[in-house]
PDB file of N, CA and C in Angstrom:
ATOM      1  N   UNK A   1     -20.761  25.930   1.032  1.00  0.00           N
ATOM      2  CA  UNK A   1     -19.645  25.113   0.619  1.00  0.00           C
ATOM      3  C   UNK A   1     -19.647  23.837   1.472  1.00  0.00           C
ATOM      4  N   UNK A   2     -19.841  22.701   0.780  1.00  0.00           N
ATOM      5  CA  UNK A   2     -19.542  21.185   1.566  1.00  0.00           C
ATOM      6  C   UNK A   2     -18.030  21.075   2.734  1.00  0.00           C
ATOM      7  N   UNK A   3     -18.311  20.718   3.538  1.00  0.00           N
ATOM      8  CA  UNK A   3     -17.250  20.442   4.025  1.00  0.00           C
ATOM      9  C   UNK A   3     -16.292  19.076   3.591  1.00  0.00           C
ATOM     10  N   UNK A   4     -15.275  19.454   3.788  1.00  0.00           N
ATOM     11  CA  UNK A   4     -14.500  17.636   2.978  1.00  0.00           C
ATOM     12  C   UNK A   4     -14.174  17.049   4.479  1.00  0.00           C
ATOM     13  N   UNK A   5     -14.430  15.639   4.085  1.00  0.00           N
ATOM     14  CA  UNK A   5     -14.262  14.985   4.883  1.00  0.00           C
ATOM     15  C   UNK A   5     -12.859  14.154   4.962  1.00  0.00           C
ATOM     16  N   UNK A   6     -12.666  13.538   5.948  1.00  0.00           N
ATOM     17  CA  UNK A   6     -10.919  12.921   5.624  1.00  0.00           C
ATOM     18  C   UNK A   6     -11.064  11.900   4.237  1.00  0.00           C
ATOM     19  N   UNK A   7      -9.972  11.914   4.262  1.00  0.00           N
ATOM     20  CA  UNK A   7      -9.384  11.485   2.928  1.00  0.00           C
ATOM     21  C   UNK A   7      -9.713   9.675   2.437  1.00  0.00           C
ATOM     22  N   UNK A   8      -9.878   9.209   1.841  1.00  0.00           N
ATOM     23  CA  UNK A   8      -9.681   8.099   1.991  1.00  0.00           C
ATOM     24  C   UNK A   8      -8.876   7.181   1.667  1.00  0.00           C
ATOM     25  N   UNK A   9      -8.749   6.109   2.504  1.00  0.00           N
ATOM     26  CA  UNK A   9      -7.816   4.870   2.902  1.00  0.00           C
ATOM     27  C   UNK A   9      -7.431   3.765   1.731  1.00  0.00           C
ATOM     28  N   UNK A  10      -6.751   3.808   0.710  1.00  0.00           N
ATOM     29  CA  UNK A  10      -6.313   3.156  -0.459  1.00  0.00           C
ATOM     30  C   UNK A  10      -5.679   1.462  -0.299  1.00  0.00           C
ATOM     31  N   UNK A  11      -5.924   0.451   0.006  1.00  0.00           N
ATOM     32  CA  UNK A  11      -5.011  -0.765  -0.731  1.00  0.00           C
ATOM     33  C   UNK A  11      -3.892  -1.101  -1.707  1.00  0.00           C
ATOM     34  N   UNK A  12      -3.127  -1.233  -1.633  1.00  0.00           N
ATOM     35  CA  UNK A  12      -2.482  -1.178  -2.907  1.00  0.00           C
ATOM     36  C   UNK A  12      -1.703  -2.795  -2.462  1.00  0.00           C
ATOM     37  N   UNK A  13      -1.473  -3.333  -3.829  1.00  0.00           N
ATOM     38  CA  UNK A  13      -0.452  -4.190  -3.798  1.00  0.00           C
ATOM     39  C   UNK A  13       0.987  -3.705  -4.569  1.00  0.00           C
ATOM     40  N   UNK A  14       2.102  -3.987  -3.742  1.00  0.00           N
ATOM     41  CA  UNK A  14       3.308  -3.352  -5.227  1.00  0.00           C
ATOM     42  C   UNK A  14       4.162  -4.338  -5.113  1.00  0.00           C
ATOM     43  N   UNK A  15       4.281  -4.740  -6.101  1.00  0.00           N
ATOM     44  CA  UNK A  15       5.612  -5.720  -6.250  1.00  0.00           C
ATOM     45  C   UNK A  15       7.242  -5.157  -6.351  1.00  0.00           C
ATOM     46  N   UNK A  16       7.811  -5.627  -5.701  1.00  0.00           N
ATOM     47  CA  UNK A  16       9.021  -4.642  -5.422  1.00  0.00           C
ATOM     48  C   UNK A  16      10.216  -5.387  -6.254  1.00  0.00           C
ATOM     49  N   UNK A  17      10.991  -5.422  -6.961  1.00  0.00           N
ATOM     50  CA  UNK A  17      11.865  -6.019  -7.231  1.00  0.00           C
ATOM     51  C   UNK A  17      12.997  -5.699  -6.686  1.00  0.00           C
ATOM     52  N   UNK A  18      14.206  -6.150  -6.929  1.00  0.00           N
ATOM     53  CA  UNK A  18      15.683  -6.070  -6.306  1.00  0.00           C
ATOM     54  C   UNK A  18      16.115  -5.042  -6.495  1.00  0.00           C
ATOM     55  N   UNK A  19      16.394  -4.220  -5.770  1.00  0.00           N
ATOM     56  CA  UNK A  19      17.663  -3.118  -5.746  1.00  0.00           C
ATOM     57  C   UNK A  19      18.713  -3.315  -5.458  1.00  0.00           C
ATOM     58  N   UNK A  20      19.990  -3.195  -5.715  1.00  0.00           N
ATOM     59  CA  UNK A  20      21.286  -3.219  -5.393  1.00  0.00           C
ATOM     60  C   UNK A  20      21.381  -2.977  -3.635  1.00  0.00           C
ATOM     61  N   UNK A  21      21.956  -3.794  -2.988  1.00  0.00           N
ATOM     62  CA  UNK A  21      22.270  -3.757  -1.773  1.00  0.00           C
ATOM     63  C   UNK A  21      21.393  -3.293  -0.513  1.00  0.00           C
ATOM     64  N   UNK A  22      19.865  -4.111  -1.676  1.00  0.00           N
ATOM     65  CA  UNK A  22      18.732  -4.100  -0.159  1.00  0.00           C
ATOM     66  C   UNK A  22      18.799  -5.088   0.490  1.00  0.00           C
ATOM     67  N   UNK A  23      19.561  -6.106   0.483  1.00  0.00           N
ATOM     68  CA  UNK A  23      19.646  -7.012   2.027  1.00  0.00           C
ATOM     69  C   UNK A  23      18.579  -8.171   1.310  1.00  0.00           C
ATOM     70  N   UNK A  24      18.088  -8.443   0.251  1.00  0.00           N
ATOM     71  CA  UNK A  24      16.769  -9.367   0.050  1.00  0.00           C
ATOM     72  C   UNK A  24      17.503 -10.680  -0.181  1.00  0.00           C
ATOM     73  N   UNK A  25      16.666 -11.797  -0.138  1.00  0.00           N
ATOM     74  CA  UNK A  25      17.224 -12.977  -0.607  1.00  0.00           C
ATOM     75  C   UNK A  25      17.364 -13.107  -1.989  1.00  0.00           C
ATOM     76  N   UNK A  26      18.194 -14.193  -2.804  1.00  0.00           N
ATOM     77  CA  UNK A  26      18.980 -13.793  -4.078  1.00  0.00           C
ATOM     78  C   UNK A  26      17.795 -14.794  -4.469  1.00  0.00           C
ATOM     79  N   UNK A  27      16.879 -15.580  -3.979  1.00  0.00           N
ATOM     80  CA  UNK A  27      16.161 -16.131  -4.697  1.00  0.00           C
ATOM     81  C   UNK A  27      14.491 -16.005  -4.567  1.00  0.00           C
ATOM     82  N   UNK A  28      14.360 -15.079  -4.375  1.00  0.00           N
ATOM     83  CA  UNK A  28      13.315 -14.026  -4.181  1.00  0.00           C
ATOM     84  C   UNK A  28      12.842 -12.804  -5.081  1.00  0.00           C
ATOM     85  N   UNK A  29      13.410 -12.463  -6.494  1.00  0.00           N
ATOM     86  CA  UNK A  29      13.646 -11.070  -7.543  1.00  0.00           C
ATOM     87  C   UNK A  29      12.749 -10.479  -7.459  1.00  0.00           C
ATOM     88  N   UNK A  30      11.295 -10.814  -6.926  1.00  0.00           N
ATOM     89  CA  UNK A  30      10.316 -10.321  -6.523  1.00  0.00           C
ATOM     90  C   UNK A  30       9.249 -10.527  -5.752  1.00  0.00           C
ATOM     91  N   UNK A  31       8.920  -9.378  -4.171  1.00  0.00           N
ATOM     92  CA  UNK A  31       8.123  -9.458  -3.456  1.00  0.00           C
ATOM     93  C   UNK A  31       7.162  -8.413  -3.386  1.00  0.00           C
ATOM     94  N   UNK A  32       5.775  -9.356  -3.060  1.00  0.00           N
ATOM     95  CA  UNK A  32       5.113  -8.317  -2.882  1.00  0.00           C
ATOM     96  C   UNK A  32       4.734  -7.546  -1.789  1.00  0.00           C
ATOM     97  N   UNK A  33       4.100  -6.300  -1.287  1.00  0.00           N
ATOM     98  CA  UNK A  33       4.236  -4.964  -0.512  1.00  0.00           C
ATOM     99  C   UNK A  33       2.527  -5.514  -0.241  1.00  0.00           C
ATOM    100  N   UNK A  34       2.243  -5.278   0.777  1.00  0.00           N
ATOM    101  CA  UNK A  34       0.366  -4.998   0.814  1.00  0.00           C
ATOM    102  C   UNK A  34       0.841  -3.808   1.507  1.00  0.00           C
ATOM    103  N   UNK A  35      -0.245  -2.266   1.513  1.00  0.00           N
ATOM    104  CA  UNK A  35       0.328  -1.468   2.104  1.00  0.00           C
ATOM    105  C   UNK A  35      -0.916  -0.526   1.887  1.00  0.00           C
ATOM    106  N   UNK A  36      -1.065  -0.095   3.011  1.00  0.00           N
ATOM    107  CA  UNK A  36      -2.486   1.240   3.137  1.00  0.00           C
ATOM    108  C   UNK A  36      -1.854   2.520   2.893  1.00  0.00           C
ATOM    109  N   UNK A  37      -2.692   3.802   2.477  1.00  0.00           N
ATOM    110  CA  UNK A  37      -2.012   4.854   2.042  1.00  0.00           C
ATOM    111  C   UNK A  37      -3.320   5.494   1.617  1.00  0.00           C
ATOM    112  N   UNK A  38      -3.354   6.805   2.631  1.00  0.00           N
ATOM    113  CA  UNK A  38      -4.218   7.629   2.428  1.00  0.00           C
ATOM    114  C   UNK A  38      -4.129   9.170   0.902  1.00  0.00           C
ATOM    115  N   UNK A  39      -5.190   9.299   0.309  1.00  0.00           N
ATOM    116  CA  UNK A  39      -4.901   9.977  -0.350  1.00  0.00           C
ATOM    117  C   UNK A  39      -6.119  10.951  -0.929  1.00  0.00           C
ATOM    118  N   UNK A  40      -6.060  11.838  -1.620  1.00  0.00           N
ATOM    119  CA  UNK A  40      -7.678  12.520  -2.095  1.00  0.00           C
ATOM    120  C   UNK A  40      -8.311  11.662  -3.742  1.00  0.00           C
ATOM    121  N   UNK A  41      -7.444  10.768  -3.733  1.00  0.00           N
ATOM    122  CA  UNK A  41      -8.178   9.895  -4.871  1.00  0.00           C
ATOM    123  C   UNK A  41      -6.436   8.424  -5.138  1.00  0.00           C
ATOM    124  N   UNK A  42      -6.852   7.686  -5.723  1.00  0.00           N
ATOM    125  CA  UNK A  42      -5.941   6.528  -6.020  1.00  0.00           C
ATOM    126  C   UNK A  42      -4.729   6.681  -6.425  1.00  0.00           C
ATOM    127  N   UNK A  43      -4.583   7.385  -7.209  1.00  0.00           N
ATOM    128  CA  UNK A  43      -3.337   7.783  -7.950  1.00  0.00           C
ATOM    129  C   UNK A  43      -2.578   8.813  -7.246  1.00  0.00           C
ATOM    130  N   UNK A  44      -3.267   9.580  -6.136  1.00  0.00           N
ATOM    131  CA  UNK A  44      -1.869  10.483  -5.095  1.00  0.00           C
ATOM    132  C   UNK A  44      -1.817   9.014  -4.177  1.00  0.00           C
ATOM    133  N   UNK A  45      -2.452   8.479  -3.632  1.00  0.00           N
ATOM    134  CA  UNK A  45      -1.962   7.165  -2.916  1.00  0.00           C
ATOM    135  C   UNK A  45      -0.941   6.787  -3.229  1.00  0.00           C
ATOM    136  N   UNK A  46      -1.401   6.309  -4.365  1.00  0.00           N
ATOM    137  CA  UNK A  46      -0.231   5.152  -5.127  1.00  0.00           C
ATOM    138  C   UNK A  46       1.003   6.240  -5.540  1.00  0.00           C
ATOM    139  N   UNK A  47       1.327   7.465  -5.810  1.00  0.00           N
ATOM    140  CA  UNK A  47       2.828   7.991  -6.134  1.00  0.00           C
ATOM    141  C   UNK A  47       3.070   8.237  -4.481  1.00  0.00           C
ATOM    142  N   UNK A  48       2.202   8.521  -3.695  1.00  0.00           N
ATOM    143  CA  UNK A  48       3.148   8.417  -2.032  1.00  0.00           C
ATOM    144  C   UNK A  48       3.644   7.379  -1.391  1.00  0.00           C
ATOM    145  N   UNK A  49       3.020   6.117  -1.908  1.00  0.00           N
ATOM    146  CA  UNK A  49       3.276   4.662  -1.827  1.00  0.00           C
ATOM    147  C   UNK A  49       4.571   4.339  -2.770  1.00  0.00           C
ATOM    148  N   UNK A  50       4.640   4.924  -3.907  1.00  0.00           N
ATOM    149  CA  UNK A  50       6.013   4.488  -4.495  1.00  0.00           C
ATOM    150  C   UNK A  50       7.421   5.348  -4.053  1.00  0.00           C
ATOM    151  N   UNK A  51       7.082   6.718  -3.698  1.00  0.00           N
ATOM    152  CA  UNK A  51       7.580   7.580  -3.250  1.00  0.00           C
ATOM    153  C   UNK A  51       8.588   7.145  -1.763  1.00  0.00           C
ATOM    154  N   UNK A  52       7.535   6.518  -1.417  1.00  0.00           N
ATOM    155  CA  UNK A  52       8.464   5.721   0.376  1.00  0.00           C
ATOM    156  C   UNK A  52       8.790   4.533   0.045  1.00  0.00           C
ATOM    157  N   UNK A  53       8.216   3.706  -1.143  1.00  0.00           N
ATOM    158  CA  UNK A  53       9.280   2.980  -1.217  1.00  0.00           C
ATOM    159  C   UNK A  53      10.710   2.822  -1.823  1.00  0.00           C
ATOM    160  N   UNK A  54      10.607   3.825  -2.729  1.00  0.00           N
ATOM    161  CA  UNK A  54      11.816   4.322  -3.178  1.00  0.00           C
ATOM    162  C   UNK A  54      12.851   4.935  -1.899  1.00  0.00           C
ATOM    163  N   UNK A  55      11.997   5.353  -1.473  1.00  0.00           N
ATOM    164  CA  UNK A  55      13.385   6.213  -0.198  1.00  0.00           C
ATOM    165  C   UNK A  55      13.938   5.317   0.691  1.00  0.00           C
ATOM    166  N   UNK A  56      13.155   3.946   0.868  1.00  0.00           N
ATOM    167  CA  UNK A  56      13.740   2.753   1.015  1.00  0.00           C
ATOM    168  C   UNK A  56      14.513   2.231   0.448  1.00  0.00           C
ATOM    169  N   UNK A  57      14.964   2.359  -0.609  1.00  0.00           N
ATOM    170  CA  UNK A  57      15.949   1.896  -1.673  1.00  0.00           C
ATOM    171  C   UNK A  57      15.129   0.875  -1.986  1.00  0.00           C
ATOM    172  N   UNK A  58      14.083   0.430  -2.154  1.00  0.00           N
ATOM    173  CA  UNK A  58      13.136  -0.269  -3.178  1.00  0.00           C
ATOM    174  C   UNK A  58      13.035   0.021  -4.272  1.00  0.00           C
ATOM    175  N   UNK A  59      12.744  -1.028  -5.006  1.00  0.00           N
ATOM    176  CA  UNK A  59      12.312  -0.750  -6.693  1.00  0.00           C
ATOM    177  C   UNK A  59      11.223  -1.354  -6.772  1.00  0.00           C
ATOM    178  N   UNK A  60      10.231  -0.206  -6.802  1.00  0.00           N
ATOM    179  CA  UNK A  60       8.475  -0.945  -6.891  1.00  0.00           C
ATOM    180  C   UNK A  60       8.238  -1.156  -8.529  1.00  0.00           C
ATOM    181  N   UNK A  61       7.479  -2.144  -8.778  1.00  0.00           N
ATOM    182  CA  UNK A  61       7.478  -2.356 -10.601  1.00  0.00           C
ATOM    183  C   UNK A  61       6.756  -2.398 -10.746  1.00  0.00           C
ATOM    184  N   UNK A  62       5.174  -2.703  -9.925  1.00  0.00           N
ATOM    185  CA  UNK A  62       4.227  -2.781 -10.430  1.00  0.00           C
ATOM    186  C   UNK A  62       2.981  -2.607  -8.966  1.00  0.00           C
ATOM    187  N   UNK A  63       2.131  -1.661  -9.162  1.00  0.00           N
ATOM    188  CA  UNK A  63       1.040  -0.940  -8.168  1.00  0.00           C
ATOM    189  C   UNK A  63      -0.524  -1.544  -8.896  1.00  0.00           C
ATOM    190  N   UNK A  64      -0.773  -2.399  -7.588  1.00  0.00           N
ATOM    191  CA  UNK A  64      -2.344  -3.084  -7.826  1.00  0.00           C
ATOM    192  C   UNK A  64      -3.211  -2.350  -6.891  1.00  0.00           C
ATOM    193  N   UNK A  65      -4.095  -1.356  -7.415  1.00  0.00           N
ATOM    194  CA  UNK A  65      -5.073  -0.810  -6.300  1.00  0.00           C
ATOM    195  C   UNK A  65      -5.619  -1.840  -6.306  1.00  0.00           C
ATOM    196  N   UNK A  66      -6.541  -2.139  -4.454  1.00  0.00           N
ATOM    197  CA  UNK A  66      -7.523  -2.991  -4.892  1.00  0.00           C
ATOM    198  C   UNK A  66      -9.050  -2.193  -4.084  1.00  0.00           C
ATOM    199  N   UNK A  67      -8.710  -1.022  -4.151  1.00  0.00           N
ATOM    200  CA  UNK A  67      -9.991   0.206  -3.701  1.00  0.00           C
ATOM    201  C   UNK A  67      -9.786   0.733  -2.365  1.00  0.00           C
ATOM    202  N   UNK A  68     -10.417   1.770  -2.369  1.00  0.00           N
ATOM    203  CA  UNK A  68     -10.306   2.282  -0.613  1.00  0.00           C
ATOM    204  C   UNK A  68     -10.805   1.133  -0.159  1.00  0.00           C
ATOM    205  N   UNK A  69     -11.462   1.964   1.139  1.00  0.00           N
ATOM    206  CA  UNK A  69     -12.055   0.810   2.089  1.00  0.00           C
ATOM    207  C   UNK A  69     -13.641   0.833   1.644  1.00  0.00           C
ATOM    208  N   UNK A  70     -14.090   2.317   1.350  1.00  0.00           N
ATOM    209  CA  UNK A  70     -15.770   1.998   0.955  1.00  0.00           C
ATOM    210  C   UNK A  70     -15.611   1.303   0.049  1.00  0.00           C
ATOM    211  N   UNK A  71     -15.282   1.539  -1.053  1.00  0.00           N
ATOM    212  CA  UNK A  71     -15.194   0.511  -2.262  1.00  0.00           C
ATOM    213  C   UNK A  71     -15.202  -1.063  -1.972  1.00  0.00           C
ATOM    214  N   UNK A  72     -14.630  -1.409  -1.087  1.00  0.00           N
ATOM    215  CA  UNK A  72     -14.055  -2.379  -0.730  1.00  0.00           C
ATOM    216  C   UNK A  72     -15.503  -2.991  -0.223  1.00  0.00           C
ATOM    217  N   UNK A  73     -15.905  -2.611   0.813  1.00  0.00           N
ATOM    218  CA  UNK A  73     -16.682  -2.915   1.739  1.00  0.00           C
ATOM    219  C   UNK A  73     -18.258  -2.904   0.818  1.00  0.00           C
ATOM    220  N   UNK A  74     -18.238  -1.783   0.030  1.00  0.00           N
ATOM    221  CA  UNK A  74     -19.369  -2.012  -1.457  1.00  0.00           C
ATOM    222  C   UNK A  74     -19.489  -3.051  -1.958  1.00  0.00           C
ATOM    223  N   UNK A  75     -18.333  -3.477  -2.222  1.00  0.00           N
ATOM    224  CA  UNK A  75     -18.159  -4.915  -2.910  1.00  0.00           C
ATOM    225  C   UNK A  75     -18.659  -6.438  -2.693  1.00  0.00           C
ATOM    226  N   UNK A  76     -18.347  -5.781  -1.400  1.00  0.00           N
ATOM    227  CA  UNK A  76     -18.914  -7.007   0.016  1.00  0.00           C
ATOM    228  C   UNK A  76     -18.020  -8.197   0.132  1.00  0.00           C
ATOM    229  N   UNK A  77     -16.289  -7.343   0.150  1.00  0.00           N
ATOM    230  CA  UNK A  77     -15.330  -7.780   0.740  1.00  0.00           C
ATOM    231  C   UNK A  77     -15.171  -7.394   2.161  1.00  0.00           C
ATOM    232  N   UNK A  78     -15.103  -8.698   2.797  1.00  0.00           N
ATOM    233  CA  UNK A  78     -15.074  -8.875   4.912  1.00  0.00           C
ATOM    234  C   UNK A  78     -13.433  -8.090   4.888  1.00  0.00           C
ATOM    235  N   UNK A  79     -13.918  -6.877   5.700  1.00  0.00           N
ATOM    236  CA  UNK A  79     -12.493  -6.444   5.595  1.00  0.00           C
ATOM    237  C   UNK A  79     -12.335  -7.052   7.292  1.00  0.00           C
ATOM    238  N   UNK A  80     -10.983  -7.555   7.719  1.00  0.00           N
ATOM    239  CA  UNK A  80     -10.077  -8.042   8.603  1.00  0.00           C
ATOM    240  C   UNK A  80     -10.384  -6.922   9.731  1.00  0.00           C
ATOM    241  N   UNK A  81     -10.763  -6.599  11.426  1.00  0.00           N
ATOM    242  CA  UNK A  81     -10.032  -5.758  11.989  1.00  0.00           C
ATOM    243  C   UNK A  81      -8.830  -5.171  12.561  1.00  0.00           C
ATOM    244  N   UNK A  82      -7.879  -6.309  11.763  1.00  0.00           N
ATOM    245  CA  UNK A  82      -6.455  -5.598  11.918  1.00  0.00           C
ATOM    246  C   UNK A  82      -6.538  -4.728  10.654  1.00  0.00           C
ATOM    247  N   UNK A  83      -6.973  -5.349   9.288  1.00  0.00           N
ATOM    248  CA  UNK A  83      -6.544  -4.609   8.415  1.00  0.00           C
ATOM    249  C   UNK A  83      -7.088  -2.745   8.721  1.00  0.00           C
ATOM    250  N   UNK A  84      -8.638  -2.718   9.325  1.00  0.00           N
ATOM    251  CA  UNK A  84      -8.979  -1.555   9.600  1.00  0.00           C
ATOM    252  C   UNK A  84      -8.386  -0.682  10.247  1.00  0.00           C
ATOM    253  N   UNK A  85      -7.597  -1.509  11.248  1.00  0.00           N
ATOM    254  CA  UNK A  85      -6.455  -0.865  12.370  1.00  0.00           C
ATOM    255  C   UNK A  85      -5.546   0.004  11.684  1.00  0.00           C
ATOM    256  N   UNK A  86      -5.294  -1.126  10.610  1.00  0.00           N
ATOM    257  CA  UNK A  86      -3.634  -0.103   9.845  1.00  0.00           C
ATOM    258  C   UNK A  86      -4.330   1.030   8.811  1.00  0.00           C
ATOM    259  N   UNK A  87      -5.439   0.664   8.745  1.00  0.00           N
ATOM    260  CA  UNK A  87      -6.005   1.927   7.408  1.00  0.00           C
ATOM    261  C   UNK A  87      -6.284   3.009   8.113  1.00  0.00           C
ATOM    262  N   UNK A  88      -6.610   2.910   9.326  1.00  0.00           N
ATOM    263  CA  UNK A  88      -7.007   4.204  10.373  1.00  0.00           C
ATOM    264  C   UNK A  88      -5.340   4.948  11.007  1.00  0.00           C
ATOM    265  N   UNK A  89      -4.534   3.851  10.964  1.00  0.00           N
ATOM    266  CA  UNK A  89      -3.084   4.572  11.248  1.00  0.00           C
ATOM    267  C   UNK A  89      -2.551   5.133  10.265  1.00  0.00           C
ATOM    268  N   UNK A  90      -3.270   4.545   8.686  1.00  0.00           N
ATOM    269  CA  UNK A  90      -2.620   5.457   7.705  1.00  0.00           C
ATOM    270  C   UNK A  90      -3.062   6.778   7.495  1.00  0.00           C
ATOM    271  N   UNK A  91      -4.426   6.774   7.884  1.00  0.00           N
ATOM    272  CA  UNK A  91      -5.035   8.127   8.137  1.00  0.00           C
ATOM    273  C   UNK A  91      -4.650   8.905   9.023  1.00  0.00           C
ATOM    274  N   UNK A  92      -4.334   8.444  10.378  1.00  0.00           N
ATOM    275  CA  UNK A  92      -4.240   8.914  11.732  1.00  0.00           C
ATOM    276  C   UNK A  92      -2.510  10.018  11.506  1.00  0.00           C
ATOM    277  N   UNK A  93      -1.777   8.950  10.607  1.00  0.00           N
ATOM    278  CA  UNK A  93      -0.261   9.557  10.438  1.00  0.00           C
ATOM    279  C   UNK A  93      -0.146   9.851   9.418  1.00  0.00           C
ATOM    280  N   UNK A  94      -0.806   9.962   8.442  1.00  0.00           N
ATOM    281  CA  UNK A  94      -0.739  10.713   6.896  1.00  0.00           C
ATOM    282  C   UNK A  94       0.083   9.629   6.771  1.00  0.00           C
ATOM    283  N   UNK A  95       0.607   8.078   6.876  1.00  0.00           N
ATOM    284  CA  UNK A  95       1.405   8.127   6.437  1.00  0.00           C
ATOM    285  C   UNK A  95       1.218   6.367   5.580  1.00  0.00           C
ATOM    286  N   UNK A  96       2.045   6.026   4.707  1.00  0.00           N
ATOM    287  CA  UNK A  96       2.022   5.211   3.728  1.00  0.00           C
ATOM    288  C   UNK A  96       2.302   3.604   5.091  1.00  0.00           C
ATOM    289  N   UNK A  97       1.828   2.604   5.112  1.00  0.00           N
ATOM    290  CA  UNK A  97       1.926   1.707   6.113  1.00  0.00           C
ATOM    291  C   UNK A  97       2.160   0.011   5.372  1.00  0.00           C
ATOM    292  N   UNK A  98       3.080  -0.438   5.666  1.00  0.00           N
ATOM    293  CA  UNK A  98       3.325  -1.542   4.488  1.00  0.00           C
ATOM    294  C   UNK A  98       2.960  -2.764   5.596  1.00  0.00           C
ATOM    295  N   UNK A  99       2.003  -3.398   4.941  1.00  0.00           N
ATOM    296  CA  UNK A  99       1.741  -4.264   5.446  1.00  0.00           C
ATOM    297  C   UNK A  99       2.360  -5.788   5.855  1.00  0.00           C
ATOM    298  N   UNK A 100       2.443  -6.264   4.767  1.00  0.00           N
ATOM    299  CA  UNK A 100       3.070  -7.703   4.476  1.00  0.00           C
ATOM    300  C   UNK A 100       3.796  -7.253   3.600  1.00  0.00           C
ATOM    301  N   UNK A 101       4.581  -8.510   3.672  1.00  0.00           N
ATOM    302  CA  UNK A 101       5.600  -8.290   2.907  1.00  0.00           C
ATOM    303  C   UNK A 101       6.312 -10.008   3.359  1.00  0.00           C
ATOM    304  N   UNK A 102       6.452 -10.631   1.853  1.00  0.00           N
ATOM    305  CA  UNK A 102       6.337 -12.049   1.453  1.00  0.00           C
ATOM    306  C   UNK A 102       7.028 -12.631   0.206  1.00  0.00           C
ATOM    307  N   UNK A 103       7.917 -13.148   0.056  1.00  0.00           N
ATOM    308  CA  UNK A 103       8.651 -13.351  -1.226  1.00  0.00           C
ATOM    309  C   UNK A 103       7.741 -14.158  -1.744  1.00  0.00           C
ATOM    310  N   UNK A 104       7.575 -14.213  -3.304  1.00  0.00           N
ATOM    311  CA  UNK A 104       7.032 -14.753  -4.398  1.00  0.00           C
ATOM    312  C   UNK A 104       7.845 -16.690  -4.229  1.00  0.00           C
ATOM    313  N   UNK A 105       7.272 -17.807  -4.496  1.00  0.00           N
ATOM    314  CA  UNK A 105       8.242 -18.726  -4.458  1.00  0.00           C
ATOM    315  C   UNK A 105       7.479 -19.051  -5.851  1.00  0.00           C
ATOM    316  N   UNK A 106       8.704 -19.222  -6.865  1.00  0.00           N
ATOM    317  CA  UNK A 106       8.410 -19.972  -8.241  1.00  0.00           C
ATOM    318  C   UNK A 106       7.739 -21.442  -7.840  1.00  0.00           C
TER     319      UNK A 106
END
């Protein structure tokens, strides 16, 4: 039997729109989330990623994978060593890690 190896490290972009009495600016209706999130394939990422942002009282509307990190690095996108930093803390803490976070300006 193969052994499994850790999980891998997901990208996601989510655009969050307004919730009732999250504190956001009134001329801002939508920002976007960059945010790492470990998972056994894209789609448990992305519902643990909407999952914490909901418990935030966020309203996520829309989830852009943009690949783990191999994928990424396949591609022969220069990944950042901060960004590696936070993908290894999302691993390190099981846990969903929001990166930026930036209002949209019309």
């Amino acid at each position: 039997m193969a052994k499994a190896g850790p999980k891998p490290v997901f990208t996601l972009l989510v655009e969050v729109g307004r919730a009732e009495g999250d504190g956001g600016p009134v001329a801002a209706p939508v920002r976007p989330r960059l945010c790492y999130a470990a998972g056994v394939d894209e789609a448990e990422a992305v519902r643990e990623t909407v999952a914490v942002l909901k418990q935030a009282d966020l309203s996520p509307l829309e989830v852009t994978g943009q690949g783990s990190l191999e994928e990424r690095e396949a591609s022969g996108e220069a990944i950042h060593p901060e960004q590696r930093a936070l993908m290894h803390r999302a691993l390190e803490e099981n846990a969903v890690i929001v990166a930026l976070v930036e209002p949209f300006d019309d």
